[in-house]
C-alpha atoms as a PDB file:
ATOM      1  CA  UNK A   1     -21.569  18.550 -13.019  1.00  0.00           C
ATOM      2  CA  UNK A   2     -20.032  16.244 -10.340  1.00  0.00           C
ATOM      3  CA  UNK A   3     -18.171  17.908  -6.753  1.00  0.00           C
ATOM      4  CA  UNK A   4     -15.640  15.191  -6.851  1.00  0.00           C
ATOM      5  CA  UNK A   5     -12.273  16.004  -6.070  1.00  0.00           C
ATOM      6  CA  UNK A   6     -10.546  15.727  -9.547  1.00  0.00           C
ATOM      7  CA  UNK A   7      -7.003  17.916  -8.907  1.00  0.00           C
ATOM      8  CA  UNK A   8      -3.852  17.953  -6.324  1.00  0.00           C
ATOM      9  CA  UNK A   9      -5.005  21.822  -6.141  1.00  0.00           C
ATOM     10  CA  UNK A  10      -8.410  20.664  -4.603  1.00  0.00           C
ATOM     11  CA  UNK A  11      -7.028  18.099  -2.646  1.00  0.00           C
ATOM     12  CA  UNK A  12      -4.572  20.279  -0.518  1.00  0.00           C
ATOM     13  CA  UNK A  13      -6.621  23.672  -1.053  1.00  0.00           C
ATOM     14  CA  UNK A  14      -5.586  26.400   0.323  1.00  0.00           C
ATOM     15  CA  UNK A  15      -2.236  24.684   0.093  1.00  0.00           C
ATOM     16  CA  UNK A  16      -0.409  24.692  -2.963  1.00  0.00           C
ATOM     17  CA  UNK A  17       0.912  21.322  -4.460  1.00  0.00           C
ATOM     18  CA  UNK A  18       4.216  22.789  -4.810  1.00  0.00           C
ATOM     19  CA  UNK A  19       4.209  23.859  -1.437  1.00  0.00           C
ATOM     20  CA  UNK A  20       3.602  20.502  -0.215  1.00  0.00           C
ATOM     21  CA  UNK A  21       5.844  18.388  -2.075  1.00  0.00           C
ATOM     22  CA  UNK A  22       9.095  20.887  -1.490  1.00  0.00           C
ATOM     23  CA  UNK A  23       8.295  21.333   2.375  1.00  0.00           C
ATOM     24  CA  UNK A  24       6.613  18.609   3.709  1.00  0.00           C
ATOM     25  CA  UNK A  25       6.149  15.246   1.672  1.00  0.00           C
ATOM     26  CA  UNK A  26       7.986  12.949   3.966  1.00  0.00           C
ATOM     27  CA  UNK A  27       9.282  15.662   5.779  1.00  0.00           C
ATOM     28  CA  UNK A  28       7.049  16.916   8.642  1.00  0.00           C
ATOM     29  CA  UNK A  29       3.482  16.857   9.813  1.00  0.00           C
ATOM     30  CA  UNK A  30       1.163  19.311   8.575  1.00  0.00           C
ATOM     31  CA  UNK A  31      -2.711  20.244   8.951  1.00  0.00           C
ATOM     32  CA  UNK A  32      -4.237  21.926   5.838  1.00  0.00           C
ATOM     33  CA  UNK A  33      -7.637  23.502   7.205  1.00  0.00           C
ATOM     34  CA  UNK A  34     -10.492  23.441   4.966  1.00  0.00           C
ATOM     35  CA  UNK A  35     -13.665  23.972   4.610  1.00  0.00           C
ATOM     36  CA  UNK A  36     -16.297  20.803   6.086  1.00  0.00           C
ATOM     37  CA  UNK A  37     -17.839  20.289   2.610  1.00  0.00           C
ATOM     38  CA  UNK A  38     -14.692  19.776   1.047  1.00  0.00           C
ATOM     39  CA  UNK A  39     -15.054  15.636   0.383  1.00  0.00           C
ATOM     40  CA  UNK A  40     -19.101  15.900   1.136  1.00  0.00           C
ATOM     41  CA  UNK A  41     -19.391  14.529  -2.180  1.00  0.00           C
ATOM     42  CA  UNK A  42     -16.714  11.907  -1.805  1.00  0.00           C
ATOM     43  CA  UNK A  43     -19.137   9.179  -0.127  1.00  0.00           C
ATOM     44  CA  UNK A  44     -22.757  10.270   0.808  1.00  0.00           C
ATOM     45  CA  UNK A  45     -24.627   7.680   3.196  1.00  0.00           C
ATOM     46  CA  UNK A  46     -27.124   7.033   0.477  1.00  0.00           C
ATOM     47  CA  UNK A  47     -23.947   5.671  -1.754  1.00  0.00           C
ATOM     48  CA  UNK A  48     -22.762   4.118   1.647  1.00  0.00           C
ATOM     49  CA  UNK A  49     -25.623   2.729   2.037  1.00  0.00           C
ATOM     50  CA  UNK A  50     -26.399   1.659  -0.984  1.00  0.00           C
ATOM     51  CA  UNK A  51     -22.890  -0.070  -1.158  1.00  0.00           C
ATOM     52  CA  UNK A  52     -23.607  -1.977   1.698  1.00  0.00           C
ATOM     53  CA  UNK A  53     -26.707  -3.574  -0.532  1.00  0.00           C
ATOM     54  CA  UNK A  54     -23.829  -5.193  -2.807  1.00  0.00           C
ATOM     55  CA  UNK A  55     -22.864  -8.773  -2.537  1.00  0.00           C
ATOM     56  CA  UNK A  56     -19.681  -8.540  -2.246  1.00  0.00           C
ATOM     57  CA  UNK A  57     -19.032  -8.326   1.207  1.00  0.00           C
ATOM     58  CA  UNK A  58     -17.066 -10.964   3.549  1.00  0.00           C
ATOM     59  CA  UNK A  59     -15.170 -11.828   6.468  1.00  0.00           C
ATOM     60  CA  UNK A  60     -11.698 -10.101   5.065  1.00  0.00           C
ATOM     61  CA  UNK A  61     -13.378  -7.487   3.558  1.00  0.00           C
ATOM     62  CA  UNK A  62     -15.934  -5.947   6.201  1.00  0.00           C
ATOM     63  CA  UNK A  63     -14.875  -6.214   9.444  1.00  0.00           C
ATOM     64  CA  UNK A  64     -15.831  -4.987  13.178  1.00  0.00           C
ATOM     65  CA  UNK A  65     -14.523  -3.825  16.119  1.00  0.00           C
ATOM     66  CA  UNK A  66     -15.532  -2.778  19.418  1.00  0.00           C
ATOM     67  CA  UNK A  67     -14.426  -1.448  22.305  1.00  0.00           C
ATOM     68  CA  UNK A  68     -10.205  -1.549  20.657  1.00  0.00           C
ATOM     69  CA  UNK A  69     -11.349  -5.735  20.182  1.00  0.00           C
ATOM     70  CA  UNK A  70     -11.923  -6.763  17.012  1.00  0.00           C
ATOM     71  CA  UNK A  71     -15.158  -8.875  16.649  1.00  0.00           C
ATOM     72  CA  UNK A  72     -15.233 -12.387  15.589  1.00  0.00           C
ATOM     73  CA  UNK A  73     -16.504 -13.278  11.875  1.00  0.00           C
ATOM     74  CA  UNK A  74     -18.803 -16.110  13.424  1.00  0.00           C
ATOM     75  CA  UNK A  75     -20.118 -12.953  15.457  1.00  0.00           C
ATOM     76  CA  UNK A  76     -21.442 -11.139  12.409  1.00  0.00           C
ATOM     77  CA  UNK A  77     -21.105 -13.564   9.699  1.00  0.00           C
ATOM     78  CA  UNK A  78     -22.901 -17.070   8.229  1.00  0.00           C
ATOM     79  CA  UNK A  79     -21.796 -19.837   6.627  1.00  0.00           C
ATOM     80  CA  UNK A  80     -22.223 -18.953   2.476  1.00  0.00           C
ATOM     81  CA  UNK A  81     -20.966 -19.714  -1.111  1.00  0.00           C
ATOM     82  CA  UNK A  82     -19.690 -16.839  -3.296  1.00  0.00           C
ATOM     83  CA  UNK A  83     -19.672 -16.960  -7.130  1.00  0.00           C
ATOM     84  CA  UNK A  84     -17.297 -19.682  -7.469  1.00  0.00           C
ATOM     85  CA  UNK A  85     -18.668 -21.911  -5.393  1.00  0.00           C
ATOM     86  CA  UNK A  86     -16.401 -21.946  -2.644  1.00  0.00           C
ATOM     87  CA  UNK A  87     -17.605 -22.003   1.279  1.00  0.00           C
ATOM     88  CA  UNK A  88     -17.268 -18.336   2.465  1.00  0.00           C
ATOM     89  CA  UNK A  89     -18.332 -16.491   5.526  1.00  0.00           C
ATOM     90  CA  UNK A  90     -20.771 -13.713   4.710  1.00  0.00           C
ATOM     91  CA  UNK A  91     -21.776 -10.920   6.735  1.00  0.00           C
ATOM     92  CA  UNK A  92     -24.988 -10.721   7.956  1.00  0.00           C
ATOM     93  CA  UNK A  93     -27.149  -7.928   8.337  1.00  0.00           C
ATOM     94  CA  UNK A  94     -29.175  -8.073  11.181  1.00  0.00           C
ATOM     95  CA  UNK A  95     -26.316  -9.017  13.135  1.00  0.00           C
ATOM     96  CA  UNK A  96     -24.453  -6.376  12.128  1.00  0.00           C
ATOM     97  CA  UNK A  97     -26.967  -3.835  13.030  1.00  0.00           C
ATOM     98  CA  UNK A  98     -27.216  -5.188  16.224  1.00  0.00           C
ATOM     99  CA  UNK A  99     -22.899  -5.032  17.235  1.00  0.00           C
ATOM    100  CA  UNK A 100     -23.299  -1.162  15.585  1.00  0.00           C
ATOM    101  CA  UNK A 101     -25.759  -0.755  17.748  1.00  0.00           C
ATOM    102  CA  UNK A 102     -23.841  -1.185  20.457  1.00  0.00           C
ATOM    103  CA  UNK A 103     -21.333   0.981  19.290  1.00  0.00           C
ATOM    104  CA  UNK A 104     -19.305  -1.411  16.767  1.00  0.00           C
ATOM    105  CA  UNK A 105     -16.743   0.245  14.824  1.00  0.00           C
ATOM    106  CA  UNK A 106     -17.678  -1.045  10.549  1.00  0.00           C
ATOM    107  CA  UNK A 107     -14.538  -1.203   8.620  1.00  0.00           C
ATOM    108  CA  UNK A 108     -14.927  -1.586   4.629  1.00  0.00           C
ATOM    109  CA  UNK A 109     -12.032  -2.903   2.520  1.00  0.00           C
ATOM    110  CA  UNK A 110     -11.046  -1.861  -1.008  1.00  0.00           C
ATOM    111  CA  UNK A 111     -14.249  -0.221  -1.842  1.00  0.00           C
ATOM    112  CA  UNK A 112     -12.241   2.312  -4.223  1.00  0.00           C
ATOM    113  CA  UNK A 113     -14.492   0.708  -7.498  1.00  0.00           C
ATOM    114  CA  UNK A 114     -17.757   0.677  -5.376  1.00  0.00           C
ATOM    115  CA  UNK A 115     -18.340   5.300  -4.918  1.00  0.00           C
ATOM    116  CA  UNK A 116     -18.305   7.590  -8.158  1.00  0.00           C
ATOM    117  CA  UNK A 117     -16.373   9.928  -5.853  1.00  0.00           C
ATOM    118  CA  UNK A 118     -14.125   7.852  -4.477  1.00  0.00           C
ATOM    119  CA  UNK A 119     -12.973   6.646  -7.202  1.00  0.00           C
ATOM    120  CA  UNK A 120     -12.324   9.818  -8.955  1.00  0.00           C
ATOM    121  CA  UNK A 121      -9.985  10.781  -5.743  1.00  0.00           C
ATOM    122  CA  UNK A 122      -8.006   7.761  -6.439  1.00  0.00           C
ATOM    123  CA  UNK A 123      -7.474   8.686  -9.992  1.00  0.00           C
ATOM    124  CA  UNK A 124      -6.762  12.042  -8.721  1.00  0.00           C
ATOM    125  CA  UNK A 125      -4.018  10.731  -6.363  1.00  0.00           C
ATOM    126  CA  UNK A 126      -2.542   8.226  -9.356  1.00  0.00           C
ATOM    127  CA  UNK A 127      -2.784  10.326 -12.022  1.00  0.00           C
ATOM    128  CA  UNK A 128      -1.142  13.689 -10.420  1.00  0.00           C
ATOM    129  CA  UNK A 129       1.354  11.544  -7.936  1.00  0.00           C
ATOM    130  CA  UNK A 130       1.934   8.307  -9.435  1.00  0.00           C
ATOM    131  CA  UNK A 131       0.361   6.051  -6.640  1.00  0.00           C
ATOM    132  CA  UNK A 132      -1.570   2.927  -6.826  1.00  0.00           C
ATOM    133  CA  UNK A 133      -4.154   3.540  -3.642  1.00  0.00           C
ATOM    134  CA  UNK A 134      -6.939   1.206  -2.183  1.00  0.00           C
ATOM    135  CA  UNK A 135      -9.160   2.883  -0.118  1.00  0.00           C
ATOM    136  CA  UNK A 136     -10.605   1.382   3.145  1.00  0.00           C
ATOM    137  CA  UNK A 137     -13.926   3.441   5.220  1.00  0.00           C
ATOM    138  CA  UNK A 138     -14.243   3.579   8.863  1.00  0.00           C
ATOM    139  CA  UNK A 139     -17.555   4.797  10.238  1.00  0.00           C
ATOM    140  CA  UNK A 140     -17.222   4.532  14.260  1.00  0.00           C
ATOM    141  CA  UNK A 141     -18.968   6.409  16.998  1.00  0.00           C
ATOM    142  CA  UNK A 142     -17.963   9.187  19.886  1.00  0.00           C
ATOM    143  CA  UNK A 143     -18.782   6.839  22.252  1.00  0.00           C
ATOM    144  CA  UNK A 144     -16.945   3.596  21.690  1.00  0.00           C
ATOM    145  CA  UNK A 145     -13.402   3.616  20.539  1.00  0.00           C
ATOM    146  CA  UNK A 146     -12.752   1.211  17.951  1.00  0.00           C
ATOM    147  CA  UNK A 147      -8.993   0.867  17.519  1.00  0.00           C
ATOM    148  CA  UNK A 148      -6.204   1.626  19.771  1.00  0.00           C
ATOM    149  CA  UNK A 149      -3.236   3.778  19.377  1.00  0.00           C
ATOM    150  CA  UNK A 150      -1.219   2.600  16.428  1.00  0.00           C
ATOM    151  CA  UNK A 151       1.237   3.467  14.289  1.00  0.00           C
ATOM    152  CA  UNK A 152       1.076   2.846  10.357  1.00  0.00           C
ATOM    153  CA  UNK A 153       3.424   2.831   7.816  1.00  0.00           C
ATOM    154  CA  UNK A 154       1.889   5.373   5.574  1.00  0.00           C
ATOM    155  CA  UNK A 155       1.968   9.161   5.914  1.00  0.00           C
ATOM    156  CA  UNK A 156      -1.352  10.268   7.281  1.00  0.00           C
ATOM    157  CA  UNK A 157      -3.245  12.810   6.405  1.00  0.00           C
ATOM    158  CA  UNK A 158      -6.756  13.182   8.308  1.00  0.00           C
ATOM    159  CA  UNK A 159      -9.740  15.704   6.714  1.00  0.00           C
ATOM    160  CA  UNK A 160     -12.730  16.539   8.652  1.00  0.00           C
ATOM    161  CA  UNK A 161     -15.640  15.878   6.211  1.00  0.00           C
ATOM    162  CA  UNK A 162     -19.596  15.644   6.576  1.00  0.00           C
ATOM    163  CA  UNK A 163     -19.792  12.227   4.892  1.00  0.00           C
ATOM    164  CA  UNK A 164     -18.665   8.591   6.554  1.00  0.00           C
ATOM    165  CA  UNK A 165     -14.886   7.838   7.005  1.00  0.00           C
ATOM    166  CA  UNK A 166     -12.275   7.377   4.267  1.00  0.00           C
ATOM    167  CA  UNK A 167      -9.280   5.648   4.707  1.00  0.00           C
ATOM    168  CA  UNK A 168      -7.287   6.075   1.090  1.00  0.00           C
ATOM    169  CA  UNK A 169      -3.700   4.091   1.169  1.00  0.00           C
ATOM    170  CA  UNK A 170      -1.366   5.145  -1.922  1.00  0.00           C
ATOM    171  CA  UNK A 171       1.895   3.782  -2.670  1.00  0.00           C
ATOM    172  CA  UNK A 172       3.958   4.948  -5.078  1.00  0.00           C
ATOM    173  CA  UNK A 173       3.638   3.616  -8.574  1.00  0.00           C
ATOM    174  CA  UNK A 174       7.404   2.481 -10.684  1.00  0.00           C
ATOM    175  CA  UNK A 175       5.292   3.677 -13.619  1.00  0.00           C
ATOM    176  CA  UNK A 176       4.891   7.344 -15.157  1.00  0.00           C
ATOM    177  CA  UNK A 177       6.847   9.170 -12.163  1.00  0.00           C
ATOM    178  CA  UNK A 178       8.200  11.734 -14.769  1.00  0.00           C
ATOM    179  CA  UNK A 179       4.508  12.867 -15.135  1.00  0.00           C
ATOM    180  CA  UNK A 180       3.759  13.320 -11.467  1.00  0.00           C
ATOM    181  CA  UNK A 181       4.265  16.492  -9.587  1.00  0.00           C
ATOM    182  CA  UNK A 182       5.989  14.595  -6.448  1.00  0.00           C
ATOM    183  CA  UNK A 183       8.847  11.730  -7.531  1.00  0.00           C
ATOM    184  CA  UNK A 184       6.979   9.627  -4.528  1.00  0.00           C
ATOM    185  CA  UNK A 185       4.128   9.318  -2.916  1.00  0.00           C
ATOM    186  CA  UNK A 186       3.196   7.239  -0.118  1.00  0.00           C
ATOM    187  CA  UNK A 187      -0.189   8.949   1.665  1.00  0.00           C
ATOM    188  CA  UNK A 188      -3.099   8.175   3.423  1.00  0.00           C
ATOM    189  CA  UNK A 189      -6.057  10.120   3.322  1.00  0.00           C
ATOM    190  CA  UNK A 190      -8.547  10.142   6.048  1.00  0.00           C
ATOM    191  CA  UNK A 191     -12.394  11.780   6.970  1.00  0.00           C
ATOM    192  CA  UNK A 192     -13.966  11.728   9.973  1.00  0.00           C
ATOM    193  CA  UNK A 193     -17.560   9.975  10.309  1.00  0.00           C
ATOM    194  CA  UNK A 194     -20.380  12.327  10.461  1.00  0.00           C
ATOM    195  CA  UNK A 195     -22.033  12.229  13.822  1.00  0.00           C
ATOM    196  CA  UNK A 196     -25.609  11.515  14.481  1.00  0.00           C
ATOM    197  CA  UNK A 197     -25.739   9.177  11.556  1.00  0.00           C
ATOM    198  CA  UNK A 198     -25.278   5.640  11.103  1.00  0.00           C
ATOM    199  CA  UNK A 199     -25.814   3.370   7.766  1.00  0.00           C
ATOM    200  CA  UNK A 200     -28.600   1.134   7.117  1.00  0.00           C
ATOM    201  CA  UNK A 201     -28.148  -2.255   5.842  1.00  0.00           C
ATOM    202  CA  UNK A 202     -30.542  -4.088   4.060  1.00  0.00           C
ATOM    203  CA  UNK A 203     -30.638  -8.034   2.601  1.00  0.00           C
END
């Protein structure tokens, strides 16, 4: 039997949906505090790194930065063909290592299909609040910052977890709203990379 996060009531635990949607959904800021192992299962690094095994991967969907500057694709990337035929740039491996090695932050794009448990959070998230989400993971390190101070335009909601970071954006859905517990939901949930680990890529 699976850990993955399959209810609004484990999502927000100890807070009670009910709580959340009639005092702060779109209405203030508000740290839930949980216990660490609460997403563990969400992502481990052997499904992150396993993931990063796939052949899906290119220049709009994993990307790099370092140092608040984002890298350049011909940095990281070479010149490839994906299924169709058509000239893509394709991330290599060894190069990557190498700019993560120097303290690269990875970004992954709309991996929500790639993760048992990540995908069962965004069912969670659709089914109980009637939002569409794509998730994007982060895994950066203490010592480099990868991004700036920015603003977005989702709600945010960061969760300290053991496993690599999780980036989930949801907007709300103009289907089955009569079935959700909140009429709209716009969130953003977040974990924050494990330290002392780093993933593995492989060719």
């Amino acid at each position: 039997m699976s850990n993955y996060i399959s209810s609004l009531e484990e999502l927000l635990d100890p807070m009670t949906p009910e709580t959340f949607c009639a005092e702060y959904l779109h209405k203030k800021p508000l740290h839930v505090r949980g216990r660490p192992e609460k997403f563990a299962s969400t992502l481990t690094w052997a499904e992150l790194n396993r993931m990063l095994e796939m052949d899906v991967w290119t220049q709009q969907t994993l990307l790099l930065n370092l140092d608040t500057n984002s890298v350049p694709p011909a940095a990281y990337c070479v010149k490839a063909a994906n299924r169709d035929h058509q000239a893509i740039m394709r991330p290599d491996p060894d190069k990557i290592q190498a700019l993560i090695g120097r303290g690269a932050t990875l970004g992954l794009n709309e991996i929500e299909t790639l993760a048992p448990g990540i995908l069962a959070l965004v069912n969670t998230i659709r089914r109980e609040l009637g939002a569409k989400s794509s998730v994007n993971l982060y895994y950066s390190q203490k010592e480099h910052k990868g991004f700036d101070a920015h603003s977005d335009r989702h709600d945010v909601s960061p969760s300290r977890s053991s496993a690599p970071s999780v980036g989930t954006f949801t907007r709300a859905s103009s289907t089955d709203r009569s079935n959700t517990r909140c009429s709209r939901m716009c969130r953003r949930w977040n974990t924050t990379a494990a330290r002392g680990k780093s993933p593995r890529f492989s060719r």
